[in-house]
C-alpha atoms as a PDB file:
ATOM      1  CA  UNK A   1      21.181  18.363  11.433  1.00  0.00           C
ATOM      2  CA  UNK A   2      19.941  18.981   8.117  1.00  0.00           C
ATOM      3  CA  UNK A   3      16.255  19.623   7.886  1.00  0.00           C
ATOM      4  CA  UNK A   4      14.182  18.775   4.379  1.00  0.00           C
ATOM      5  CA  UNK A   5      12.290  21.865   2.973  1.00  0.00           C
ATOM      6  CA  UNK A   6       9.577  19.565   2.170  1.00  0.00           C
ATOM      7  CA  UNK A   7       8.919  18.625   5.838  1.00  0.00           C
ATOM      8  CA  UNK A   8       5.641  20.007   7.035  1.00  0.00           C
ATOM      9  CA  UNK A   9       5.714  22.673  10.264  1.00  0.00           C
ATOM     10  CA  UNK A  10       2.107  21.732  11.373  1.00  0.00           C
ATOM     11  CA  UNK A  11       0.628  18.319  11.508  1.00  0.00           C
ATOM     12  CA  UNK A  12      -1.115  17.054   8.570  1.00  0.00           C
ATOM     13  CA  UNK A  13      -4.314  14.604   9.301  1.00  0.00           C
ATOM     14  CA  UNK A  14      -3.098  11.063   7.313  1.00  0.00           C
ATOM     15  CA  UNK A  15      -4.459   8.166   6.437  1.00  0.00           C
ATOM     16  CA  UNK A  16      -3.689   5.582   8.909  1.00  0.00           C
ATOM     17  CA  UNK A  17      -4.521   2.478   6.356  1.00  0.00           C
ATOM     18  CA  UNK A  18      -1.611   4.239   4.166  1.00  0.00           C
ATOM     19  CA  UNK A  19       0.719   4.820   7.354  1.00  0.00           C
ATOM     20  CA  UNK A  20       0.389   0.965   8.253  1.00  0.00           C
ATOM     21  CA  UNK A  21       0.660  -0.385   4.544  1.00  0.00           C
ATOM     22  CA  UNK A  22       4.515  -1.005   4.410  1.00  0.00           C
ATOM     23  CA  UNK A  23       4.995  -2.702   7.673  1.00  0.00           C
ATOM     24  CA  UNK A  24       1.717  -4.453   7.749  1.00  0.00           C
ATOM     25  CA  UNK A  25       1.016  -2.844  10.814  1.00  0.00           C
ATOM     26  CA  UNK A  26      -0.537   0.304  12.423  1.00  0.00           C
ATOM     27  CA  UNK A  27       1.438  -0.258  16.355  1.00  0.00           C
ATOM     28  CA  UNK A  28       4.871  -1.752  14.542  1.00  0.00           C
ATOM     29  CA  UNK A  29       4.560   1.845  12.590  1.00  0.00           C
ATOM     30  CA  UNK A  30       3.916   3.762  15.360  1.00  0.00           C
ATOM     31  CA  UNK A  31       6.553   2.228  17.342  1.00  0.00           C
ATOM     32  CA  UNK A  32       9.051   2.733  14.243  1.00  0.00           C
ATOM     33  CA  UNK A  33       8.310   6.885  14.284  1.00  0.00           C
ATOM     34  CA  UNK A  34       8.374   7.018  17.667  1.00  0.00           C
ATOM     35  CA  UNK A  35      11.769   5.892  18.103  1.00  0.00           C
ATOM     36  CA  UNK A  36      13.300   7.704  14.848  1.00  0.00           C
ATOM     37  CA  UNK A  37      11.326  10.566  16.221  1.00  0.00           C
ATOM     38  CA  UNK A  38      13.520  10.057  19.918  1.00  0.00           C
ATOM     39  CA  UNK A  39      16.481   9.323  17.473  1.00  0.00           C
ATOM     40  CA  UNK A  40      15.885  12.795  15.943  1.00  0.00           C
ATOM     41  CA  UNK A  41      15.193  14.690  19.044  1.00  0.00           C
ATOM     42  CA  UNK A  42      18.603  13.831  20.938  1.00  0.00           C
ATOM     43  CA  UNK A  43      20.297  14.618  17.472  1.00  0.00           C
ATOM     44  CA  UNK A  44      18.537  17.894  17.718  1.00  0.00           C
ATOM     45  CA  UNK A  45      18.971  18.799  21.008  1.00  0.00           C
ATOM     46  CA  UNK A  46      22.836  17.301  21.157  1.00  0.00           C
ATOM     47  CA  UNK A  47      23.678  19.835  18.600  1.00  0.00           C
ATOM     48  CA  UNK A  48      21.832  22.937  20.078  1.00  0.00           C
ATOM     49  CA  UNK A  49      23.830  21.862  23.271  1.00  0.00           C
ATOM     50  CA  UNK A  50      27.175  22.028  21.585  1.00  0.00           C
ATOM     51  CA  UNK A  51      26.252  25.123  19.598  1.00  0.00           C
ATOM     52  CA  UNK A  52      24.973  26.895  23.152  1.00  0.00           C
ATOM     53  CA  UNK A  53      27.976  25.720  25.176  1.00  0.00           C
ATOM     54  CA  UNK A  54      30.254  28.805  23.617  1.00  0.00           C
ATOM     55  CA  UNK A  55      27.998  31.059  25.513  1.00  0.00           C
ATOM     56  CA  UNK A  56      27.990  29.351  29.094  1.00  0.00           C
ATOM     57  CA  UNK A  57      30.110  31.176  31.478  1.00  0.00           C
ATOM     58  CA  UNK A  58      30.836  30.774  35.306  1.00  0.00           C
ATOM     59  CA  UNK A  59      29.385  33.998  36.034  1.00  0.00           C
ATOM     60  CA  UNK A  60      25.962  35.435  33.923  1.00  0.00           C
ATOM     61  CA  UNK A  61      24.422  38.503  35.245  1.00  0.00           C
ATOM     62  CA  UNK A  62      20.746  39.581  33.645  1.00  0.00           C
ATOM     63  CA  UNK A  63      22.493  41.576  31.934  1.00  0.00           C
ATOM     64  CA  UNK A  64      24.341  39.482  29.304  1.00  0.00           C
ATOM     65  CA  UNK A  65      21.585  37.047  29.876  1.00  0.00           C
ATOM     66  CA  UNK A  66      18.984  39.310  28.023  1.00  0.00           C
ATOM     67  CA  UNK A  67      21.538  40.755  25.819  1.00  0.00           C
ATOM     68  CA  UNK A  68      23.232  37.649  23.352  1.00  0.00           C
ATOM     69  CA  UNK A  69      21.724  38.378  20.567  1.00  0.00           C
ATOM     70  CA  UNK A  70      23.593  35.478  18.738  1.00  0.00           C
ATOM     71  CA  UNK A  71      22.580  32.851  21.259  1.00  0.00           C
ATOM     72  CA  UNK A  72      18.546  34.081  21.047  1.00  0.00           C
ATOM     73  CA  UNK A  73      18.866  33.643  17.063  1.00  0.00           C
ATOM     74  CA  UNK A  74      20.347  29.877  17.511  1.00  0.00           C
ATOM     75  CA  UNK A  75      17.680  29.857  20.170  1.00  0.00           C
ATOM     76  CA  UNK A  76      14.988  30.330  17.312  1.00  0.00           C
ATOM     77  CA  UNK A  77      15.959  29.030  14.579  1.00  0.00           C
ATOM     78  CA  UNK A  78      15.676  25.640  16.844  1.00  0.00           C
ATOM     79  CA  UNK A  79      12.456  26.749  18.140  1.00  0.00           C
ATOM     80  CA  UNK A  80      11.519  27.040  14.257  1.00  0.00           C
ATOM     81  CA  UNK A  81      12.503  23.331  13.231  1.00  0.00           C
ATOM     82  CA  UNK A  82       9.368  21.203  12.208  1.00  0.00           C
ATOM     83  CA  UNK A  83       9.206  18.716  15.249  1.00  0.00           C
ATOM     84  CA  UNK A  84      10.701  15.452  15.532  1.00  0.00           C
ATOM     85  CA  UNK A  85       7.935  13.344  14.971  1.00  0.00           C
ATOM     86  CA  UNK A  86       7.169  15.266  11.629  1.00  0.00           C
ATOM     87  CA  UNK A  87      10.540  14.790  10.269  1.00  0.00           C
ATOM     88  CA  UNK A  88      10.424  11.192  10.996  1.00  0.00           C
ATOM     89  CA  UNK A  89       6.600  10.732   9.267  1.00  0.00           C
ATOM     90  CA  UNK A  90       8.278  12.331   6.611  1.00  0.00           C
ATOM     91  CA  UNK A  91      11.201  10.119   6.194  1.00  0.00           C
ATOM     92  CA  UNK A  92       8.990   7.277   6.278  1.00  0.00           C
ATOM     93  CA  UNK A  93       6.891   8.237   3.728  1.00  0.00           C
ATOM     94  CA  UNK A  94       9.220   8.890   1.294  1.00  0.00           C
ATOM     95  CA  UNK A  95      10.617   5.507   1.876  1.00  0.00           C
ATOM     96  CA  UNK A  96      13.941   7.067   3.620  1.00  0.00           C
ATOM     97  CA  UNK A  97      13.864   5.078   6.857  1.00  0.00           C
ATOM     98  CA  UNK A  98      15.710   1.388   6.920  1.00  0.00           C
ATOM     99  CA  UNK A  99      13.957  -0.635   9.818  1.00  0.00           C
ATOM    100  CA  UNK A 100      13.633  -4.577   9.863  1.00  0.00           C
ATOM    101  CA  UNK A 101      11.608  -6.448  12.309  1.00  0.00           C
ATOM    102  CA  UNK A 102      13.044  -9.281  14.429  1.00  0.00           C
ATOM    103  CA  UNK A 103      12.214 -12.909  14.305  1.00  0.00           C
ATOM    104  CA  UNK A 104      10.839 -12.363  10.479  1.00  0.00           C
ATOM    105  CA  UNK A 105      12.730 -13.020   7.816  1.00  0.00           C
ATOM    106  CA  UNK A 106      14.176 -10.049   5.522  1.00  0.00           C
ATOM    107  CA  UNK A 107      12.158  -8.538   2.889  1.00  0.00           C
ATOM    108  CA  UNK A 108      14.429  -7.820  -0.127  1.00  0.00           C
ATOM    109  CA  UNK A 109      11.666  -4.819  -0.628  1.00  0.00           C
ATOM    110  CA  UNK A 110      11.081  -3.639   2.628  1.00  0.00           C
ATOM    111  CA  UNK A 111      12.622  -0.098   3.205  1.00  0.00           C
END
C-alpha cells in the first residue's frame, strides 16, 4: 500500500462545517471515512500478513522469536504508518475518494 507523504501521523483538530460541506452531511461523512478507513485497514493488515507469512514456521523457539531482525523492521515500519482513518480524511479532502449516495440522483460534481 502506498502511503502519501502529505498524510498527517497525529490527528489534526478540523472543521466539521468544512468536513460535511461536500456531502451535505456531517453522519453521511462520517459514515463515508469510516468505511474507507475499514477499507484501508484490511488493505493494510492483508499485506503485513502476506509480507509476515515468510517468517512463520511449524516450530519457533524464543530464540528466533527475539532474533528476526527483518521481520521486527516490517514490524515497524507498519507500526509507523499514519492510521487508517487519517489516510482516509486525507483522501477526502483532497477530493480523492469516489462515493455516491443511494436513492439520489448523481451529481456530475460530486467526487
Amino acid at each position: 500500500m502506498e502511503v502519501k507523504k502529505k498524510t498527517p501521523v497525529n490527528t489534526i483538530t478540523r472543521d466539521v462545517k468544512y468536513l460535511a460541506e461536500p456531502t451535505g452531511n456531517i453522519y453521511e461523512t462520517v459514515v463515508l471515512l469510516s468505511k474507507r478507513a475499514n477499507q484501508i485497514s484490511l488493505e493494510e493488515k492483508k499485506e503485513l500478513a502476506k509480507k509476515l507469512e515468510d517468517f512463520r514456521t511449524d516450530r519457533d523457539t524464543m530464540d528466533e522469536v527475539f532474533e528476526n531482525r527483518e521481520q521486527i523492521e516490517i514490524s515497524k515500519y507498519y507500526e509507523k504508518l499514519p492510521k487508517p482513518d487519517l489516510i482516509a480524511i486525507t483522501e477526502f479532502e483532497d477530493g480523492e475518494l469516489y462515493y455516491r449516495m443511494a436513492g439520489k440522483e448523481e451529481d456530475p460534481l460530486r467526487r
